[in-house]
Structure formats: structure tokens, C-alpha cells
C-alpha atoms as a PDB file:
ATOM      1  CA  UNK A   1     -98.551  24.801 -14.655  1.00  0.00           C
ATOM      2  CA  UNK A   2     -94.617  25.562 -14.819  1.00  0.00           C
ATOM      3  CA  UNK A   3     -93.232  26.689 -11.312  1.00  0.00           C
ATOM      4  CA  UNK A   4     -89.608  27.845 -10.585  1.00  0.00           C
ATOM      5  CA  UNK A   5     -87.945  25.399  -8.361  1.00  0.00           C
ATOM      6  CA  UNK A   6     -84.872  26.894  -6.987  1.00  0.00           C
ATOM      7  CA  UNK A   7     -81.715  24.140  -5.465  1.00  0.00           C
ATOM      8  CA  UNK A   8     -79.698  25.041  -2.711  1.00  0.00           C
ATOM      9  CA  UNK A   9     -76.633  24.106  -4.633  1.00  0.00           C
ATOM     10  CA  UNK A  10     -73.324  23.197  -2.508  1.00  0.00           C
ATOM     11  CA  UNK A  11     -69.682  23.847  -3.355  1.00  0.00           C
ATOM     12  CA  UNK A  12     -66.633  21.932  -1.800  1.00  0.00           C
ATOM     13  CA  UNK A  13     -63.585  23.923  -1.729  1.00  0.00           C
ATOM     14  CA  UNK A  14     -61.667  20.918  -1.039  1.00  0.00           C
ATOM     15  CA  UNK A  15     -60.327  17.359  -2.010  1.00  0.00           C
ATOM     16  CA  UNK A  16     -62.290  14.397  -0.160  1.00  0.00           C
ATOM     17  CA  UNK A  17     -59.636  12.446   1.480  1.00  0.00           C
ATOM     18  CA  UNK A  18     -58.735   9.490  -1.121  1.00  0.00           C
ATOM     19  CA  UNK A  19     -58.763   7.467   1.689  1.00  0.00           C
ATOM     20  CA  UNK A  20     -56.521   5.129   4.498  1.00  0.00           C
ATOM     21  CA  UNK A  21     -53.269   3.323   3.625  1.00  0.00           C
ATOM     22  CA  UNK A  22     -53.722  -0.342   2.981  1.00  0.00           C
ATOM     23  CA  UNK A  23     -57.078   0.103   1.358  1.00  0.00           C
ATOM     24  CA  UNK A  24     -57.712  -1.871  -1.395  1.00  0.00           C
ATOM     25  CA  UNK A  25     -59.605   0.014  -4.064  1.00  0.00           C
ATOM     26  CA  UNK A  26     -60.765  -1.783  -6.908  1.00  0.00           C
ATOM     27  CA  UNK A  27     -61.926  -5.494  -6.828  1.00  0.00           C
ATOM     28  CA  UNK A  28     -60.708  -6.888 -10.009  1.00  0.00           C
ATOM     29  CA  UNK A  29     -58.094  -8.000 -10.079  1.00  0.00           C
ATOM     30  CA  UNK A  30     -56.785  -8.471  -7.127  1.00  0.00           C
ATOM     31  CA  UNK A  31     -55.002 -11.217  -5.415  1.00  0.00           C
ATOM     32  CA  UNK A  32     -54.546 -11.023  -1.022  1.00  0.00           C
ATOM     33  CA  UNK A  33     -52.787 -13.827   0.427  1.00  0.00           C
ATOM     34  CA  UNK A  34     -53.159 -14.233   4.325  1.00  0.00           C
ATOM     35  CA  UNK A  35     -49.582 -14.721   5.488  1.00  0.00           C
ATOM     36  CA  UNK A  36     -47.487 -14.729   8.742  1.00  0.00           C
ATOM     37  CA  UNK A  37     -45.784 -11.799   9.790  1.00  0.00           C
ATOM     38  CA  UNK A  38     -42.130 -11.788  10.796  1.00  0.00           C
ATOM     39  CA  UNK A  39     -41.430 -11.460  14.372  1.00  0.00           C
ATOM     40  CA  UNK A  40     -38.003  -9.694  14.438  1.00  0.00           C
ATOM     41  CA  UNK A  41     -38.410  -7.217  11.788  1.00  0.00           C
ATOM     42  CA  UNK A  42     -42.690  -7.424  11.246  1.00  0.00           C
ATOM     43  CA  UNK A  43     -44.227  -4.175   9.239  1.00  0.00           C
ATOM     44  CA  UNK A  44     -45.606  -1.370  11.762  1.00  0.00           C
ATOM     45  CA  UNK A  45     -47.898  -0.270   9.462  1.00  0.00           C
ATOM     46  CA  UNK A  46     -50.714  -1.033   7.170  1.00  0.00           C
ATOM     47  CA  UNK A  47     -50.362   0.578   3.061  1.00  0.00           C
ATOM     48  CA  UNK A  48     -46.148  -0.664   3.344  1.00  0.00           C
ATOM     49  CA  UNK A  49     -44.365  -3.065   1.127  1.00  0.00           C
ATOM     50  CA  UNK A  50     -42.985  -5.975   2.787  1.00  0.00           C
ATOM     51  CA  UNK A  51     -40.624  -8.424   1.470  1.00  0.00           C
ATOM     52  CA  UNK A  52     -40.242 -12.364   2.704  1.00  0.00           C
ATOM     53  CA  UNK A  53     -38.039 -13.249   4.865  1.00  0.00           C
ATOM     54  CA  UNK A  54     -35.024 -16.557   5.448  1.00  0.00           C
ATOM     55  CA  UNK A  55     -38.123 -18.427   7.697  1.00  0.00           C
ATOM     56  CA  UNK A  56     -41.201 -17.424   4.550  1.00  0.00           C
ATOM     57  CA  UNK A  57     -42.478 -14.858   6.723  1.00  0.00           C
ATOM     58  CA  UNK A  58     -43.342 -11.279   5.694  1.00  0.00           C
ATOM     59  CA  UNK A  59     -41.586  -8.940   6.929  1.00  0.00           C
ATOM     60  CA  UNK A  60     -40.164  -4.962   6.713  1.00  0.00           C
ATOM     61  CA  UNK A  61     -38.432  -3.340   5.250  1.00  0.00           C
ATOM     62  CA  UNK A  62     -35.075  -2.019   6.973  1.00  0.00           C
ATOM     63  CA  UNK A  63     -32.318  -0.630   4.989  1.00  0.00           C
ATOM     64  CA  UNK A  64     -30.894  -0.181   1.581  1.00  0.00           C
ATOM     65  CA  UNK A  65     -29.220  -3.861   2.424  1.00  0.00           C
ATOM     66  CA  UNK A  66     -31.959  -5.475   2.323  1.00  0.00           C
ATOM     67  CA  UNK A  67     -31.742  -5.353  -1.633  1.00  0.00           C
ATOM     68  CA  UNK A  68     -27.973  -6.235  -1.719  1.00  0.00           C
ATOM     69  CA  UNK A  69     -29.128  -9.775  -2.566  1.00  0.00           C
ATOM     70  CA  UNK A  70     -31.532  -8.242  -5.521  1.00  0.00           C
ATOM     71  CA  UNK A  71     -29.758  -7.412  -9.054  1.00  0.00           C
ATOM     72  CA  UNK A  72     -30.526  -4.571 -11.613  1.00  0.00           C
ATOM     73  CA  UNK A  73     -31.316  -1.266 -10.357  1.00  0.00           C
ATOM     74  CA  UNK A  74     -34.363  -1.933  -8.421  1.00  0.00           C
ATOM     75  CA  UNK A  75     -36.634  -4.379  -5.870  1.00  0.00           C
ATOM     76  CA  UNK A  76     -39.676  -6.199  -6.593  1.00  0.00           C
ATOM     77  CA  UNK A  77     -41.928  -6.312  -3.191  1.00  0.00           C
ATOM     78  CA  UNK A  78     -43.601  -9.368  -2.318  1.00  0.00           C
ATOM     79  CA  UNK A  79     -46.449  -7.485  -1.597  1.00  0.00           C
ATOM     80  CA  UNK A  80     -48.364  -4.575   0.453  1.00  0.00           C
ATOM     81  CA  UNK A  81     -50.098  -5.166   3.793  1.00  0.00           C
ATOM     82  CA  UNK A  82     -53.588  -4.684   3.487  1.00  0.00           C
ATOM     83  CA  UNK A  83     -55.846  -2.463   6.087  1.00  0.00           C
ATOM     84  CA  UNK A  84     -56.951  -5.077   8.891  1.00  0.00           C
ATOM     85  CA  UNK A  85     -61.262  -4.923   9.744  1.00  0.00           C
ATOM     86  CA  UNK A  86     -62.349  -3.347  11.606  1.00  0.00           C
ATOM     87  CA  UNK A  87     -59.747  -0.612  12.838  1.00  0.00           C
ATOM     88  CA  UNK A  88     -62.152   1.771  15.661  1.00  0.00           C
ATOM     89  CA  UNK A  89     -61.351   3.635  17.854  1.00  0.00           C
ATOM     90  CA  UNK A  90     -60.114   2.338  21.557  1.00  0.00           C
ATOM     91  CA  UNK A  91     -62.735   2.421  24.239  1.00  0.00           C
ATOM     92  CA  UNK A  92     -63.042   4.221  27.342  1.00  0.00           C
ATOM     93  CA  UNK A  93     -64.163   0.890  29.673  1.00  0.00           C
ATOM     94  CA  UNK A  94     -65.175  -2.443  28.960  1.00  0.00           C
ATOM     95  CA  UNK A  95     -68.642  -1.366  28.269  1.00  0.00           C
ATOM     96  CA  UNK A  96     -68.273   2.103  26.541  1.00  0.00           C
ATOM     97  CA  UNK A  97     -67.233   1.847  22.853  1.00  0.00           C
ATOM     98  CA  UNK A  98     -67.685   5.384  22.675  1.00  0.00           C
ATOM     99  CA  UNK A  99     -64.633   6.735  24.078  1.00  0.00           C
ATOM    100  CA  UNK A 100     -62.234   9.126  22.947  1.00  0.00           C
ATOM    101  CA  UNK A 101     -60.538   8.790  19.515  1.00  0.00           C
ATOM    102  CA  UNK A 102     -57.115   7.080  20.013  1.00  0.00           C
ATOM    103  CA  UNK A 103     -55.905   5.329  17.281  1.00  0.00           C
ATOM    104  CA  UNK A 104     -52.110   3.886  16.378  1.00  0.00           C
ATOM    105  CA  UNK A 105     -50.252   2.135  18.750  1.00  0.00           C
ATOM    106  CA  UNK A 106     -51.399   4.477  21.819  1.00  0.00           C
ATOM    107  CA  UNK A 107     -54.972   3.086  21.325  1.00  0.00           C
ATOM    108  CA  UNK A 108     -54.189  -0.368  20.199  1.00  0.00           C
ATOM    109  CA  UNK A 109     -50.984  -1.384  21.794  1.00  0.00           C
ATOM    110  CA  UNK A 110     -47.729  -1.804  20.209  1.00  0.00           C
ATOM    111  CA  UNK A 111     -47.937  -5.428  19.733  1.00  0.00           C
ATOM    112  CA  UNK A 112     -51.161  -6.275  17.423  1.00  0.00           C
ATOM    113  CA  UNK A 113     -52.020  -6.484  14.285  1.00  0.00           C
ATOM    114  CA  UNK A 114     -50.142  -6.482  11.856  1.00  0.00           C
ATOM    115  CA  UNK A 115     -47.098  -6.834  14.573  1.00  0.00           C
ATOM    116  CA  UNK A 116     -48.236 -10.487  14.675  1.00  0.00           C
ATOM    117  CA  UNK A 117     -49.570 -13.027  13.799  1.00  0.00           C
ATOM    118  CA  UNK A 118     -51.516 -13.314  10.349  1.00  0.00           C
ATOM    119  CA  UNK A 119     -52.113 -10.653   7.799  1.00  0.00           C
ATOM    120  CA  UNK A 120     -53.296  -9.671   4.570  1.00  0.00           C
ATOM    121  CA  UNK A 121     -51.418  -9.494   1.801  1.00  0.00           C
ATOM    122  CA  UNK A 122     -52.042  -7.854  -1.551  1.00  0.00           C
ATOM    123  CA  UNK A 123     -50.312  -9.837  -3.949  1.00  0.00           C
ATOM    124  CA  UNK A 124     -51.852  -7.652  -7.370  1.00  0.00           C
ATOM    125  CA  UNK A 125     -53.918  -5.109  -7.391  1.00  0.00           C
ATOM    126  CA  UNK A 126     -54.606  -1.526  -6.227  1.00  0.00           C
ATOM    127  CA  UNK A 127     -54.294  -0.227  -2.876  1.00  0.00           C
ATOM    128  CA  UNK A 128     -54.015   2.965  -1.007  1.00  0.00           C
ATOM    129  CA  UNK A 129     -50.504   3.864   0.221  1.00  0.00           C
ATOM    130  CA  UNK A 130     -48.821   7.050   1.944  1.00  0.00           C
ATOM    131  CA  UNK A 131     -46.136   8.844  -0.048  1.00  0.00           C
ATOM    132  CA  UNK A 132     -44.555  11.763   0.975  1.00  0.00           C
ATOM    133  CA  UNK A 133     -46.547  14.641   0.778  1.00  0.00           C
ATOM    134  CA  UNK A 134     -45.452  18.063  -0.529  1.00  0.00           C
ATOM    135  CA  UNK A 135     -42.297  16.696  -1.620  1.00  0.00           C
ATOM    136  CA  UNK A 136     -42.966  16.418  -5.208  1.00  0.00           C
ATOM    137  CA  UNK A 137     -46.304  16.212  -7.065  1.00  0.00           C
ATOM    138  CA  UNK A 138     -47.100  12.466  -7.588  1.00  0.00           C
ATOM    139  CA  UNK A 139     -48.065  11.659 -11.048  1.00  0.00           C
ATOM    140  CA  UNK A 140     -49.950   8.669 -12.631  1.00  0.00           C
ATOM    141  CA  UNK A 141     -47.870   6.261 -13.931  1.00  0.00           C
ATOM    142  CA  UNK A 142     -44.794   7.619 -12.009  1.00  0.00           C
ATOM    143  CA  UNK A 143     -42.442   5.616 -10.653  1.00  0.00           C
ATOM    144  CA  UNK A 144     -42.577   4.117  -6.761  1.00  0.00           C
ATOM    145  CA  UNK A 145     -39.646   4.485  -4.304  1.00  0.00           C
ATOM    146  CA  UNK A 146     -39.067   3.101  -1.226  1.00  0.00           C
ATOM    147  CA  UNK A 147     -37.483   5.124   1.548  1.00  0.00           C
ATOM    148  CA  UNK A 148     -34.728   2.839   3.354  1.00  0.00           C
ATOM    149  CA  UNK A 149     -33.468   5.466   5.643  1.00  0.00           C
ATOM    150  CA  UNK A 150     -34.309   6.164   9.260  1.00  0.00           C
ATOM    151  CA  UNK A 151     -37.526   7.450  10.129  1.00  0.00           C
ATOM    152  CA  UNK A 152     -37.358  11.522  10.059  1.00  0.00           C
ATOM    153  CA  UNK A 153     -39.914  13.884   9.160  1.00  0.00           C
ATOM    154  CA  UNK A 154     -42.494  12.785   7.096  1.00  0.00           C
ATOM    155  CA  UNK A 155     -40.535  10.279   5.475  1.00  0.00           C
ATOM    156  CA  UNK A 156     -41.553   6.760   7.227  1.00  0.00           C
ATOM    157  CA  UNK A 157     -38.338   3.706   7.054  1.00  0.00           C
ATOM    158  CA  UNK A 158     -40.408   1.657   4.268  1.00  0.00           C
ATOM    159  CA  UNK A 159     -42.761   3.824   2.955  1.00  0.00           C
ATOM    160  CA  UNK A 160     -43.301   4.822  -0.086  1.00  0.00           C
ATOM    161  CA  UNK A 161     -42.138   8.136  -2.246  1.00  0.00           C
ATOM    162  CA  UNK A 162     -42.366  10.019  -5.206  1.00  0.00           C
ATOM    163  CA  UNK A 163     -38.789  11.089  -5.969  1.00  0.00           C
ATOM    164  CA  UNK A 164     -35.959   8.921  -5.948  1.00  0.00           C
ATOM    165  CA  UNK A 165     -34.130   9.127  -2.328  1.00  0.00           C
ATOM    166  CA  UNK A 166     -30.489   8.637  -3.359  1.00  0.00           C
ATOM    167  CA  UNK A 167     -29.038   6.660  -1.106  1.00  0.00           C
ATOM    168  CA  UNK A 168     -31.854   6.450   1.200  1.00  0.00           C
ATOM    169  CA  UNK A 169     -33.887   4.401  -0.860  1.00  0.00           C
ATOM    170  CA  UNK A 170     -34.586   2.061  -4.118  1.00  0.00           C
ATOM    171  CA  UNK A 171     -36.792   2.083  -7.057  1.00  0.00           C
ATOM    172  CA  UNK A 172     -39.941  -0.257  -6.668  1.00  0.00           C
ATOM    173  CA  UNK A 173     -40.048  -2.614 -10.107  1.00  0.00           C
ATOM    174  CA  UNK A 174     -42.917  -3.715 -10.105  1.00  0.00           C
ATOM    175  CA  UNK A 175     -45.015  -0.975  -8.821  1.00  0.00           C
ATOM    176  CA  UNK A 176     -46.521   2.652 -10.161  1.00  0.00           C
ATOM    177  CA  UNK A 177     -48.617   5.621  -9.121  1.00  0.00           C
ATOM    178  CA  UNK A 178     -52.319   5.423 -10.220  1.00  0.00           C
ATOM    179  CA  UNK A 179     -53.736   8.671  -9.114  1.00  0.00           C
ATOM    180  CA  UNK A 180     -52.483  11.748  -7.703  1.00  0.00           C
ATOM    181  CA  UNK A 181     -52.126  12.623  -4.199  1.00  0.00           C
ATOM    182  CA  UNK A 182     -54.592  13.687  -1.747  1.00  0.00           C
ATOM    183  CA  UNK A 183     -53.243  16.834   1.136  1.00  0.00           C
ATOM    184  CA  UNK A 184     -52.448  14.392   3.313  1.00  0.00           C
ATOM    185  CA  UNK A 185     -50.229  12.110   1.080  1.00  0.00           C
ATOM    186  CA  UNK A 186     -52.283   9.385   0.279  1.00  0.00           C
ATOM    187  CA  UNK A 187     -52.329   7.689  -2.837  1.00  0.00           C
ATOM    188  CA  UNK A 188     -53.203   5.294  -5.083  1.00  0.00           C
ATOM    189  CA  UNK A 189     -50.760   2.654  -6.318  1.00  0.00           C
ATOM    190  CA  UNK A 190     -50.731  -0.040  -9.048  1.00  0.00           C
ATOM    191  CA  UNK A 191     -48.504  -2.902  -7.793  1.00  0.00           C
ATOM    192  CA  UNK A 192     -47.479  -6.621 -10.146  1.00  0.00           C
ATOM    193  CA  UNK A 193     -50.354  -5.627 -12.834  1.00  0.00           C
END
């Protein structure tokens, strides 16, 4: 007996998120290093390139000078902080982990991970970064810049963009785009393979 079967059939009208910077999305290959994080000048956020510092420590990017000791037209990053496990949200009391959603450095303090102490490292491999949204379209294979200027609008002192900044920032050698961007700017970047 043939019957008729009908599907409730479901249409997004929008892009899933691609997902959080300092994700690392594919597992081979892929090289992460556990190193110590610079205490005057440590990276405030997960997803940015950090370079190593006088004392071997990793550490953030400031401003354009911070390449005046590299030659050619470009840097090459040590590497991109990975996401830290688990990031949740903070919690209400001492025995309520269901508070309120309050992430950053409102929920988590200004002075943790990856302010200090140890953290992850990708060395090779893919990862999840934010780059400027709206700005320009992102393309795959395009070329990575880092922004070296002050924080101002959505442009974040050592993240990463899609067009070249001028003066406010530097080409990334050894880096490229490997997806397009998502609506809120995240992306997908190849870095050292």
C-alpha cells in the first residue's frame, strides 16, 4: 500500500554563526603550544595574533613599532591564542551556576585567562578569528592584516582585517582567509600552512 507522507520542511533565512574567536576548526594539522603570557603587554583576547616577547613570553600586539625590528613588507605572528575551556557564563552565588549571562571581563574579571599565566597557542592550523565586519567582503585566500592602531569602532588594537589599514596596520605573512565572513565578523583563517 503506497501512502502520501507529507514533511514539515524548515527554511533558515539566515547564516549559522561560524562560530567564537580562538576556535580551532579542523584537527589536522594543527600544532598548539601551551606558553606563558606576557605580563606588561599580555593579549586581552582570545582569536588575536601574538608575537614573543625580549623575556620568550607571548605577548600583544601594540603598535606599528612593534614590526620596526621585522624586514620586507610584512610580520610573521608567532601564533594565535586559542579559546580557553570552558568559557560559561559567571554565576549569580557560590551555588547558582545559573545566573545571568555576563561574559568578558565584567563576568570574569580583568585579570584571568589569557591575562596570565599559561595559554594556548596555535602554532599551524585553522582557527576562528574576528575581522572587521562590513568593512570589506572577506574572501578566501585573501590576505590578513593586522590593525596596529588604537582601539575605535569595530576595529580592535591587534585584531585582524580584511583591507590593508595604511598606517594603522601591517600585512600578516604567513597567514590567509579560509572562508568568508559570518554577520558578526567572524572568520576563518589559515595561519603557517
Amino acid at each position: 500500500m503506497l501512502k502520501r507522507i507529507k514533511t514539515k520542511d524548515v527554511a533558515y533565512k539566515f547564516r549559522m554563526s561560524a562560530g567564537y574567536p580562538g576556535d580551532v576548526t579542523r584537527t589536522h594539522p594543527v600544532d598548539i603550544n601551551a606558553e606563558v603570557s606576557d605580563a606588561t603587554n599580555p593579549p586581552t583576547y582570545s582569536g588575536l595574533g601574538v608575537l614573543l616577547s625580549s623575556a620568550y613570553k607571548m605577548r600583544m600586539i601594540i603598535t606599528s613599532a612593534d614590526y620596526t625590528s621585522y624586514s620586507g613588507t610584512g610580520v610573521n605572528l608567532y601564533g594565535i591564542v586559542v579559546r580557553t575551556f570552558p568559557t560559561q557564563q559567571a554565576q549569580t552565588s557560590a551555588s547558582n551556576y545559573s545566573g545571568n549571562a555576563n561574559y568578558g571581563e565584567a563576568g570574569f574579571g580583568a585579570n584571568v585567562y589569557p591575562m596570565s599565566g599559561v595559554l594556548d597557542v596555535l602554532k599551524r592550523g585553522n582557527i576562528m578569528v574576528y575581522a572587521v565586519p562590513g568593512v570589506t567582503t572577506v574572501l578566501k585566500g585573501g590576505a590578513v592584516y593586522i590593525w596596529t592602531g588604537a582601539t575605535a569602532g569595530a576595529h580592535i588594537l591587534g585584531g585582524f582585517e580584511a583591507t590593508n589599514p595604511s598606517t594603522n596596520g601591517i600585512l600578516v605573512n604567513n597567514a590567509y582567509f579560509d572562508s568568508g565572513a559570518d554577520a558578526n565578523g567572524i572568520v576563518e583563517i589559515a595561519f603557517n600552512i
